[in-house]
Protein backbone atom coordinates (compact mmCIF):
# COMPACT_ATOMS: atom_id res chain seq x y z
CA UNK A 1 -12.03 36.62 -7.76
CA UNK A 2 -11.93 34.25 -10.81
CA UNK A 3 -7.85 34.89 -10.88
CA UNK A 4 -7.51 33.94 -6.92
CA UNK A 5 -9.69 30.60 -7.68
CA UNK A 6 -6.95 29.83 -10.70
CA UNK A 7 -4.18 30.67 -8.59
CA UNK A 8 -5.65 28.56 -5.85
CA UNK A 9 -6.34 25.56 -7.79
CA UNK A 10 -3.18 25.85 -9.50
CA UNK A 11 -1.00 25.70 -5.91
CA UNK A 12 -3.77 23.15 -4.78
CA UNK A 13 -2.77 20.86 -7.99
CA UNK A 14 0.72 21.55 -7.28
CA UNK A 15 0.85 20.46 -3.99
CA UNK A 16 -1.07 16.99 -5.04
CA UNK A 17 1.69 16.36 -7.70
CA UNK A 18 4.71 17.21 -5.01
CA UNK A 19 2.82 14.57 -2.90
CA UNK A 20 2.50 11.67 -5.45
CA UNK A 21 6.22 12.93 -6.50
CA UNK A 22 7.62 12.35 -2.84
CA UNK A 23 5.96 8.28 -2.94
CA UNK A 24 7.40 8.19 -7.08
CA UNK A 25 10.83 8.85 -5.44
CA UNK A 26 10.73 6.78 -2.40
CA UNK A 27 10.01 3.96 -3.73
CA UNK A 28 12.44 5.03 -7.06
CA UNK A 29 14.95 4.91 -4.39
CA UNK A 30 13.97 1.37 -2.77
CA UNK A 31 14.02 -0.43 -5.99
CA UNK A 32 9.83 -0.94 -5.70
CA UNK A 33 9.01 0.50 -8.88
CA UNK A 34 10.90 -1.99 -10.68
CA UNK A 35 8.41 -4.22 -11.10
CA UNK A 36 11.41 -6.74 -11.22
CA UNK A 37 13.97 -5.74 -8.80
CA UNK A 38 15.54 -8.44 -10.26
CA UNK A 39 15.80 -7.31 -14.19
CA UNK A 40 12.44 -7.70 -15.63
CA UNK A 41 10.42 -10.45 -14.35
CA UNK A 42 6.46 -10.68 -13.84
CA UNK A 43 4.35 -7.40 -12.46
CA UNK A 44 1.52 -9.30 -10.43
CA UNK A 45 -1.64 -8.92 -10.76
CA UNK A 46 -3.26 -7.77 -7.77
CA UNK A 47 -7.31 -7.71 -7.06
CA UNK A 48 -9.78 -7.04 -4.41
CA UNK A 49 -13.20 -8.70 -4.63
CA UNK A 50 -14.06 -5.77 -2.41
CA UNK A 51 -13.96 -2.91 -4.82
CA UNK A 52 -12.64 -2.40 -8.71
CA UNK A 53 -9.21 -1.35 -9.75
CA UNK A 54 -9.76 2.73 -9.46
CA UNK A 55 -12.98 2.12 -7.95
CA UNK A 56 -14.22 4.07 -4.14
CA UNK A 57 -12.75 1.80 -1.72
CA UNK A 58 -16.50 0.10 0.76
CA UNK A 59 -17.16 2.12 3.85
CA UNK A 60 -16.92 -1.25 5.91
CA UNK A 61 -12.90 -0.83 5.22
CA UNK A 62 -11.95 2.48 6.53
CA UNK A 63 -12.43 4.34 9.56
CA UNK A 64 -16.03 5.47 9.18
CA UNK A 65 -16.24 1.26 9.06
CA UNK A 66 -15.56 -1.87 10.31
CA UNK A 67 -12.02 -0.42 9.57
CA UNK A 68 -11.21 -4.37 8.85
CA UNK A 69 -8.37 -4.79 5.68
CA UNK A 70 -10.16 -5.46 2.39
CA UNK A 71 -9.57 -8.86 0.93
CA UNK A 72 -6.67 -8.87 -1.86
CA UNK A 73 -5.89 -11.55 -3.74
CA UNK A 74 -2.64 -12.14 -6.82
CA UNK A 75 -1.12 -14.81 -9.23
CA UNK A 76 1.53 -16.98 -8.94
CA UNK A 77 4.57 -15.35 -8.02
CA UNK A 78 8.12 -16.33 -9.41
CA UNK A 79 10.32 -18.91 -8.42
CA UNK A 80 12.42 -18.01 -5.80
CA UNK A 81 10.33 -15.61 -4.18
CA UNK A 82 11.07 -16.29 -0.11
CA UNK A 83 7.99 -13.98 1.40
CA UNK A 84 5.41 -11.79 0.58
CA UNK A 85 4.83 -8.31 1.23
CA UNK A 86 2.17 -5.62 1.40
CA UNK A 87 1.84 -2.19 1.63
CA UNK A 88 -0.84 0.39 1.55
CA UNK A 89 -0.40 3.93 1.16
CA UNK A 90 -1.65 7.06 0.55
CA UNK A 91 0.09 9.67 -1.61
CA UNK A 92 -2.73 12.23 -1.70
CA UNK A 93 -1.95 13.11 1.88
CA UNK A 94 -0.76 16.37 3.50
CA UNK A 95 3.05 16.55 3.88
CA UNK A 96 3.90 13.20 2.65
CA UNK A 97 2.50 9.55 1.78
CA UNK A 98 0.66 7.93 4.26
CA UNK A 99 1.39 4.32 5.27
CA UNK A 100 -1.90 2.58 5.92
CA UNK A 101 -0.43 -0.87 6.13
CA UNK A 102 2.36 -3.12 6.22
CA UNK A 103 2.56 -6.73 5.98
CA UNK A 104 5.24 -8.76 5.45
CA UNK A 105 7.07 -12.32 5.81
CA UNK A 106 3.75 -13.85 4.07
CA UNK A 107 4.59 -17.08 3.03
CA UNK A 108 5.57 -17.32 -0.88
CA UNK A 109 2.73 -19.52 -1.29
CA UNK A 110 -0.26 -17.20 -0.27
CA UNK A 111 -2.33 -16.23 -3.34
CA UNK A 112 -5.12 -14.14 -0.94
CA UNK A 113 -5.59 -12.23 2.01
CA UNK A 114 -9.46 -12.55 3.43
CA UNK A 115 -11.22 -9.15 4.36
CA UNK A 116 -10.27 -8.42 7.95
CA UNK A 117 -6.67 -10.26 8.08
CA UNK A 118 -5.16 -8.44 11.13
CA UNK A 119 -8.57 -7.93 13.13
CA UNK A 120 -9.64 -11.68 12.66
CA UNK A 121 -5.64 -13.37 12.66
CA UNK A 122 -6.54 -14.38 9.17
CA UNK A 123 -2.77 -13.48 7.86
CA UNK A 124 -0.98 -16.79 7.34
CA UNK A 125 1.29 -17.81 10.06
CA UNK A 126 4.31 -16.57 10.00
CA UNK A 127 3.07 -13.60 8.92
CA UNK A 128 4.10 -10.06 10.31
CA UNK A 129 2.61 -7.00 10.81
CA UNK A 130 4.37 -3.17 10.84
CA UNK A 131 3.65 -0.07 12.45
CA UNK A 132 1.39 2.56 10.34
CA UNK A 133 1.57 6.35 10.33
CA UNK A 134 -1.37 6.40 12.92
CA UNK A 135 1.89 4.93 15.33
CA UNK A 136 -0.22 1.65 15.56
CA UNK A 137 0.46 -2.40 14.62
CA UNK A 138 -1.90 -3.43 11.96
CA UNK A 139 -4.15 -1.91 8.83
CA UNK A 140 -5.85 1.55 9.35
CA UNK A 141 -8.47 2.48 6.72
CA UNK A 142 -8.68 5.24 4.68
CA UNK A 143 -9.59 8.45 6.88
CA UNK A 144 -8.79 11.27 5.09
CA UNK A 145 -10.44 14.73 5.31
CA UNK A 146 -13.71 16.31 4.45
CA UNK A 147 -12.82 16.74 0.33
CA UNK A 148 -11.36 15.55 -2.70
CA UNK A 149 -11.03 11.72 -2.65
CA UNK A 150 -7.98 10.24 -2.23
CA UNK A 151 -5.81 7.10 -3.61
CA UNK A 152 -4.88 3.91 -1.84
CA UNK A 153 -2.63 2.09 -3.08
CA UNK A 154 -2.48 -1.69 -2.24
CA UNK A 155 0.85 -3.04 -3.18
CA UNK A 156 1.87 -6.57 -3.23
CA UNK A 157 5.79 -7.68 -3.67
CA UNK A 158 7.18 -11.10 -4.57
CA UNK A 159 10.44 -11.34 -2.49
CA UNK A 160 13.86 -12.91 -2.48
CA UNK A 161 14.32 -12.91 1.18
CA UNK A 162 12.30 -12.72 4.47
CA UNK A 163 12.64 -10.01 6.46
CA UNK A 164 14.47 -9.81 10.13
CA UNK A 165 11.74 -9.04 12.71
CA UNK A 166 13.81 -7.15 14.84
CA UNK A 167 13.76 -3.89 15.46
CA UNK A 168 10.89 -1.11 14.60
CA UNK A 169 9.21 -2.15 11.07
CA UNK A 170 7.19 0.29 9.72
CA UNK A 171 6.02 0.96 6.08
CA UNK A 172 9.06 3.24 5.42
CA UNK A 173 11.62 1.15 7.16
CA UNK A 174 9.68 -2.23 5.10
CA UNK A 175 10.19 -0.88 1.92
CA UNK A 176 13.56 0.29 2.55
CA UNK A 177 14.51 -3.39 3.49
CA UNK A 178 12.99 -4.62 0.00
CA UNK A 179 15.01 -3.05 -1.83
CA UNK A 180 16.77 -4.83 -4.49
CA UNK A 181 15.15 -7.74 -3.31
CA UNK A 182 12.07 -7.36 -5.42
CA UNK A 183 11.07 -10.02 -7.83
CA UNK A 184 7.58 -9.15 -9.09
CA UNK A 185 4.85 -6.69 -7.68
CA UNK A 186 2.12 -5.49 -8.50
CA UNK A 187 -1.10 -3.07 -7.17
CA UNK A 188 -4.80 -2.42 -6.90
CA UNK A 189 -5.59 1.19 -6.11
CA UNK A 190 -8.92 2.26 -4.78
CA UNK A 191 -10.51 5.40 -3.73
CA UNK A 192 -11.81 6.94 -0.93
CA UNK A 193 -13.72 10.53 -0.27
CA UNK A 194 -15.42 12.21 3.25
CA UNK A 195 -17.85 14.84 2.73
């Protein structure tokens, strides 16, 4: 019995690592783990006066919630940065990382998001919203399954250009179009876990 728990565990941890693997080389690919796309600028320094950095994300932001976007807030960015986007994911989930949220086109000078941006229009105008893996417009909390806890990541990108609104923007298809185009970035990650 104690051999099948081992063996268990040890696909179980194995199967967590492919996950965070598959979001490590996805965004490898897109250029967002650069913290620079652009050859070495700033990382930014992203905060939520929700919950700590590694810290259990507040019921009131995921689906057993409100289910309202947790505020965020981040420096200055660098100069030439021509929008803002984030993203929120989750790489502990089955098959492949979730996308939680997607916002982009924030204007360059937007230093915070409030709690509840896309349920209260508090995203600057201008801003844009993409489609998340639940297939809908807007944030969607963490909901993961009865278990281990999972990460969100919160990730906020300084960049070059705006983005075209045309066409079906998701997370995937958002941080395919930000790649190379990437001048500083930077992420809170919280927790989350059902019983």
């Amino acid at each position: 019995m104690r051999t099948f728990r081992l063996v268990q565990r040890a696909r179980d941890d194995l199967a967590q690592v492919s996950r965070q693997l598959g979001l490590v080389i996805l965004l490898i690919l897109s250029g967002c783990l650069v913290p620079a796309g652009k050859g070495g600028g700033p990382a930014l320094n992203v905060s939520s006066g929700a919950f700590p950095r590694d810290g259990q994300v507040p019921v009131a932001y995921t689906c057993d919630g409100a289910n309202i976007s947790p505020p965020l807030s981040w420096g200055g960015v660098p100069e030439g940065t021509a929008s803002i986007a984030v993203v929120v994911t989750d790489p502990d989930a089955a098959g492949r990382p979730f996308v939680h949220w997607a916002a982009y086109n924030i204007p360059p000078g937007t230093r915070e998001i409030p709690a509840g941006a896309p349920g209260r229009r508090a995203l600057p105008a201008g801003s844009l919203e993409g489609t998340n893996d639940f297939g809908k417009t807007g944030y969607a909390g963490p909901c993961p399954p009865p278990g281990k806890p999972h990460h969100y990541h919160f990730t906020v990108s300084a960049l070059d250009m705006t983005i075209a609104p045309g066409g079906r923007q998701d997370g995937r298809t958002l941080v395919q179009a930000m790649a190379g185009h990437i001048l500083a970035q930077g992420e809170i990650v919280g927790t989350y876990q059902r019983g």
